[in-house]
Protein backbone atom coordinates (compact mmCIF):
# COMPACT_ATOMS: atom_id res chain seq x y z
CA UNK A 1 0.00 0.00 0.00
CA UNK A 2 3.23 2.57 0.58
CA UNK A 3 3.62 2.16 -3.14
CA UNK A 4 0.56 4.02 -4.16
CA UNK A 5 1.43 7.21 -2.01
CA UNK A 6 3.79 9.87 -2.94
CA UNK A 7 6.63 11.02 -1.08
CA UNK A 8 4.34 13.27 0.85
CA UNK A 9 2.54 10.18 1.93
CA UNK A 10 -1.05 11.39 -0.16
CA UNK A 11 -3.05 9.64 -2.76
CA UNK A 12 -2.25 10.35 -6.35
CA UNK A 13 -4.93 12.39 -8.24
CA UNK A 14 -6.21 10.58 -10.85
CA UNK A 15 -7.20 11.50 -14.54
CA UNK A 16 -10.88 11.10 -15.46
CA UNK A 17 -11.51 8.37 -17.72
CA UNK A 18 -11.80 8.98 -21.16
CA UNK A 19 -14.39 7.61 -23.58
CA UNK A 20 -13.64 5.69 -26.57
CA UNK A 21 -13.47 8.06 -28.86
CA UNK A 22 -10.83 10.22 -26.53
CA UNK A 23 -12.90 13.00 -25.19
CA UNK A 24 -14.45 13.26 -21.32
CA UNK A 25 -17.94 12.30 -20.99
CA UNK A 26 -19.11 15.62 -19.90
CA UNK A 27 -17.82 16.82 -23.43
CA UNK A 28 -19.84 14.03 -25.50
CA UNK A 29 -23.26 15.17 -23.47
CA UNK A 30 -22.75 18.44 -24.61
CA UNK A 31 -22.29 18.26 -27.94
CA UNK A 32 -25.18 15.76 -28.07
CA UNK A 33 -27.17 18.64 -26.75
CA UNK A 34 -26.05 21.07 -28.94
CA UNK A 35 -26.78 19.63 -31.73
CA UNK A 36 -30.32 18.76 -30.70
CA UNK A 37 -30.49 22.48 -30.18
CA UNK A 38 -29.38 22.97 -33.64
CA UNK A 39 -31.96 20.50 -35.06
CA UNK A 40 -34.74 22.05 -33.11
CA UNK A 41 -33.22 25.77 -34.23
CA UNK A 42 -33.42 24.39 -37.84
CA UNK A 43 -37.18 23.02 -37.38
CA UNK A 44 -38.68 25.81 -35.80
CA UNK A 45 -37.02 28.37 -38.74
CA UNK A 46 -38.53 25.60 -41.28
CA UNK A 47 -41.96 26.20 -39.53
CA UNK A 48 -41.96 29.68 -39.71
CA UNK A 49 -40.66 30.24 -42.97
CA UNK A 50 -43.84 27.71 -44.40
CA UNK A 51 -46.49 29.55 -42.36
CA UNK A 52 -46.32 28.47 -38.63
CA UNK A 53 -48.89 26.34 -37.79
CA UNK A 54 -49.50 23.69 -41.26
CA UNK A 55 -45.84 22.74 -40.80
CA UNK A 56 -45.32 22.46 -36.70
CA UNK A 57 -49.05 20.45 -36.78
CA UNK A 58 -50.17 23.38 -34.40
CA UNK A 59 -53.89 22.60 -33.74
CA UNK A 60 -56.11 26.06 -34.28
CA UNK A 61 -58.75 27.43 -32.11
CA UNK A 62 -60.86 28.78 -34.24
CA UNK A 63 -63.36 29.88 -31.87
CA UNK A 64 -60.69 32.49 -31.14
CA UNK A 65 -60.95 34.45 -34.07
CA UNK A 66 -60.94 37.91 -32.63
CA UNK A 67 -58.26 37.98 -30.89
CA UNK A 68 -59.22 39.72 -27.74
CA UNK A 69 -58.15 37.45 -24.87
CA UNK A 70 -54.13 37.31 -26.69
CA UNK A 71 -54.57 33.58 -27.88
CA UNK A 72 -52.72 32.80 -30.74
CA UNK A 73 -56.03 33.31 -33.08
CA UNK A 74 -56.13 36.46 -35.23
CA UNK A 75 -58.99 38.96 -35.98
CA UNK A 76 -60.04 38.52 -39.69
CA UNK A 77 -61.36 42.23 -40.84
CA UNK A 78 -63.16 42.33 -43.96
CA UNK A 79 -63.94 45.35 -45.61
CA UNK A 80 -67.52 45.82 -46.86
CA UNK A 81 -66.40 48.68 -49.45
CA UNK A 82 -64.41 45.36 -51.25
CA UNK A 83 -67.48 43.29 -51.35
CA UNK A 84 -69.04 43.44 -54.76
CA UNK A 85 -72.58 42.06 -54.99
CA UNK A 86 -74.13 41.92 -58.57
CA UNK A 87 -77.41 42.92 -59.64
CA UNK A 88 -79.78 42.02 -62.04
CA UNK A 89 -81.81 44.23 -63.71
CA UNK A 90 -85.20 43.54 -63.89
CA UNK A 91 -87.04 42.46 -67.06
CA UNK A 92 -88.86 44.43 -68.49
CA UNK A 93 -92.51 43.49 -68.37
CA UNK A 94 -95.16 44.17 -70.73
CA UNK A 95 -98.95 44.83 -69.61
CA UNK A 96 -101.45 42.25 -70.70
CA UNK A 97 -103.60 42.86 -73.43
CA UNK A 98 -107.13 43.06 -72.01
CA UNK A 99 -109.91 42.01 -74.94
CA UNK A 100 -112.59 41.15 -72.42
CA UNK A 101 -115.13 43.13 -71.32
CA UNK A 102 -115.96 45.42 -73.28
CA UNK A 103 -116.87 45.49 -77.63
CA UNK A 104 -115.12 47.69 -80.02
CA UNK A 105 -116.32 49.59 -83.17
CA UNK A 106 -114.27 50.95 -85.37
CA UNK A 107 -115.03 54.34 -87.32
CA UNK A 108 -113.05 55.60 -90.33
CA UNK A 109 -112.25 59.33 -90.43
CA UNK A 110 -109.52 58.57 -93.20
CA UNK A 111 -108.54 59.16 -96.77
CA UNK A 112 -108.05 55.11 -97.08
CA UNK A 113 -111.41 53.71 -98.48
CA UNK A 114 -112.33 50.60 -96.72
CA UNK A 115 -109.88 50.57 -94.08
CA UNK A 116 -112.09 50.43 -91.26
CA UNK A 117 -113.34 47.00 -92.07
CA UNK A 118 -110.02 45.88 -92.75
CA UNK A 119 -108.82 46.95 -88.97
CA UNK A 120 -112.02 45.18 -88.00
CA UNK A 121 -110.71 42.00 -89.26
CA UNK A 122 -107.33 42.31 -88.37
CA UNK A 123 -108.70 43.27 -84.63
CA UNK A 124 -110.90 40.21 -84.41
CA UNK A 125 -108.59 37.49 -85.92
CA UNK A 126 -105.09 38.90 -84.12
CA UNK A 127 -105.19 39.99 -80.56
CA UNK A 128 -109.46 38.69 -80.10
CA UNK A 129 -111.10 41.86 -79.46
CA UNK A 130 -114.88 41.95 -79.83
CA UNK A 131 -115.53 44.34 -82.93
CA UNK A 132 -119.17 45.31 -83.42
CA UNK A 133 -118.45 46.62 -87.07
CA UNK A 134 -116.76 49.53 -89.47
CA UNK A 135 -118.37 52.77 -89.83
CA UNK A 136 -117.97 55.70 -91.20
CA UNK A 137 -116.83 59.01 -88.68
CA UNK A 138 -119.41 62.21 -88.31
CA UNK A 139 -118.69 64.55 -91.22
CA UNK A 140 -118.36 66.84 -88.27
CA UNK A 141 -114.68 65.16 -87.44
CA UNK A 142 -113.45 65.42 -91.20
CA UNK A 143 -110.14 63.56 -91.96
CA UNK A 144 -107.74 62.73 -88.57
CA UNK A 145 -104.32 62.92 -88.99
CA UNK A 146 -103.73 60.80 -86.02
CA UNK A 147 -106.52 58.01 -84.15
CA UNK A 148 -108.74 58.65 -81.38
CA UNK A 149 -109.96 55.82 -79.19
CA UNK A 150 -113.29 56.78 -76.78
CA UNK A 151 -114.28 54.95 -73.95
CA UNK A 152 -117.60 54.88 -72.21
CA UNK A 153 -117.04 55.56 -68.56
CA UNK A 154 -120.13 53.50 -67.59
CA UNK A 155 -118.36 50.43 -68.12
CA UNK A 156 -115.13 49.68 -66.00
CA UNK A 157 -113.93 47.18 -68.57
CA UNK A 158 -114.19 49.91 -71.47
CA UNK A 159 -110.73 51.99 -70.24
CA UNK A 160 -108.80 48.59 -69.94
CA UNK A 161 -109.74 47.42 -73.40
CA UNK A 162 -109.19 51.07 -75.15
CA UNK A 163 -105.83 51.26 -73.69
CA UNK A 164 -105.00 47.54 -75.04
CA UNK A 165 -106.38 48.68 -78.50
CA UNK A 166 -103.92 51.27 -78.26
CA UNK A 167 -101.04 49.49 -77.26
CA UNK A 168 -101.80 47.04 -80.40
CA UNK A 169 -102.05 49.53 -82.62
CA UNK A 170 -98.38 50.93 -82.24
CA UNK A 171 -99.62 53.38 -79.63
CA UNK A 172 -102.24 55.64 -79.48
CA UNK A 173 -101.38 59.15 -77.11
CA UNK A 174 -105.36 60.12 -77.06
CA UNK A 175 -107.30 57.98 -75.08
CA UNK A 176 -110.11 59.76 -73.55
CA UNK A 177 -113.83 59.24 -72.53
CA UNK A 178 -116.54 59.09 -74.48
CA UNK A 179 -118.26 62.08 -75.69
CA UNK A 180 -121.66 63.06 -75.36
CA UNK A 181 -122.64 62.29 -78.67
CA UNK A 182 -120.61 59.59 -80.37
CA UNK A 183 -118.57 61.00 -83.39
CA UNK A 184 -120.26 58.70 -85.52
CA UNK A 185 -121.94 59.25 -89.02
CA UNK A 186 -125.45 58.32 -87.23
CA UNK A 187 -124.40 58.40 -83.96
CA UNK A 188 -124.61 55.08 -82.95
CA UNK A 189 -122.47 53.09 -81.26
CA UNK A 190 -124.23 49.69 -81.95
CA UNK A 191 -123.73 48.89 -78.45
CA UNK A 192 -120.18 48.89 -78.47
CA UNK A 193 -117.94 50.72 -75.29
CA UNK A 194 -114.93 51.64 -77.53
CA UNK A 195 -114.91 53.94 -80.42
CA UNK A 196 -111.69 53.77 -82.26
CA UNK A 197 -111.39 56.75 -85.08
CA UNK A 198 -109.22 55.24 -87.29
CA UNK A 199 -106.89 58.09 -88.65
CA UNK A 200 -104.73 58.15 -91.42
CA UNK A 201 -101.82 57.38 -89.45
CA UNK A 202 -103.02 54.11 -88.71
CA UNK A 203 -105.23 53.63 -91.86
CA UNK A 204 -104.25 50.71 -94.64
CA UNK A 205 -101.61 49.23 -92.40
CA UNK A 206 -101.31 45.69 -90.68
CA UNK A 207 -101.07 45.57 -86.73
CA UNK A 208 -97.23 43.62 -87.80
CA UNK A 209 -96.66 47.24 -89.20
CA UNK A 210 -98.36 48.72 -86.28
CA UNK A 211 -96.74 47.26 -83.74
CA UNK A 212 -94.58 44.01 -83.96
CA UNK A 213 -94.15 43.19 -80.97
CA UNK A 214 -97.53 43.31 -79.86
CA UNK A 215 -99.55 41.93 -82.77
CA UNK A 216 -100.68 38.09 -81.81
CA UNK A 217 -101.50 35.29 -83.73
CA UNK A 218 -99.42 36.64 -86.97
CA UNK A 219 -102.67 38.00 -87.92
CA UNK A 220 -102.88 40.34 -91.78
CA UNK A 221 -105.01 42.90 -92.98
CA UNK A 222 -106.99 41.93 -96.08
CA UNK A 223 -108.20 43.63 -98.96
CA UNK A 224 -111.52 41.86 -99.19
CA UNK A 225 -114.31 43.98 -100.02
CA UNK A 226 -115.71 46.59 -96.82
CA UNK A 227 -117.90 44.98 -94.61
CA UNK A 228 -121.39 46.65 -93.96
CA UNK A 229 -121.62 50.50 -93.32
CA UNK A 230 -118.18 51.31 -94.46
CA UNK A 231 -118.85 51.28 -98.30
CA UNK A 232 -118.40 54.78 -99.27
CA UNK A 233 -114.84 55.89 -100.60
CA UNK A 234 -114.75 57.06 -97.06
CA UNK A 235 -112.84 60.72 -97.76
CA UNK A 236 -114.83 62.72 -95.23
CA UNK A 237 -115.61 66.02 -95.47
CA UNK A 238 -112.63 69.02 -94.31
């Protein structure tokens, strides 16, 4: 036992012991932990440079959306001035034609011989109004320029249909109630409720020419001979 003392009669210090691979142990534990701390540097850069939370596998509260409490959601602000709703326009729409109700005569105050039976036709066979018959207008009215349509106020149905006769007929701007004494060559209505006074504007022509879009059924004015009470040359007086 003397022979492991020194000449000062202690114990010899002795050297760690080394590893394997030469270094103290103490060394190899920390560079195992630095370069776990290297890895995990490496990772959490990789997260953040791919958006966080999709590459780290960070669940999401998304109750949390506003942000108020400080927990890792985030308010989402969107800005109503950005939002772009579309809008259709409405179609137009086009009134019914009303035929019901109420009869029609038509009365030719017109340079165009015959022409008031020919409307009759074309009225009856295109958009089915009730036409009583063609007449000749009061020598008192002479030769229109542009129609008239009257309308006996005694029958609610009457305005309805004169306003439909004048949408079929291209348009018609004077629509009015009916006078006192019907501008008639007698003065009879034969117990119709709408007097049209077919002018020259509207004289010799099909509804098609009229009005296109309006005129039903494809229906044609004819040149067949004048009906009944409308077979003078039909050149009122001026």
């Amino acid at each position: 036992m003397s022979d492991m003392t020194d000449a000062s009669g202690q114990m010899p210090r002795r050297n760690p012991r080394v590893s394997d691979g030469g270094a103290p142990v103490s060394g190899a534990v920390a560079i195992v932990l630095a370069l776990v701390a290297v890895v995990a540097g490496f990772l959490i850069l990789n997260a953040i440079s791919n958006g966080g939370e999709d590459a780290l596998d960070f669940p999401v509260d998304s109750s949390n959306s506003s942000g108020d409490d400080g927990d890792a959601g985030t308010a989402t602000t969107v800005d109503p001035s950005a939002t772009t709703v579309a809008t259709l326009a409405p179609e137009p729409t086009t009134p019914p034609i009303v035929t019901d109700g109420a009869s029609v005569l038509v009365a030719n105050a017109n340079n165009v011989g015959g022409s008031a039976g020919q409307m009759q036709r074309a009225l009856e066979t295109g958009p089915g109004f009730t036409v009583v018959g063609a007449v000749n207008a009061s020598t008192s009215v002479g030769t229109l320029e542009t129609s008239v349509i009257y309308y006996e106020e005694t029958n609610a149905q009457a305005q309805p249909v004169a306003e439909s006769l004048g949408e079929v007929l291209g348009g018609v701007t004077d629509i009015s109630p009916m006078p006192d004494t019907p501008p008639t060559a007698d003065g009879d209505l034969m117990g119709a409720d709408v007097l049209l006074m077919l002018g020259n504007d509207k004289a010799g022509k099909t509804l098609e020419e009229l009005n296109p879009d309006t005129a039903t059924g494809g229906a044609t004015q004819v040149t067949s001979p004048p009906v009944a009470g409308d077979t003078s040359t039909e050149t009122t007086a001026g």
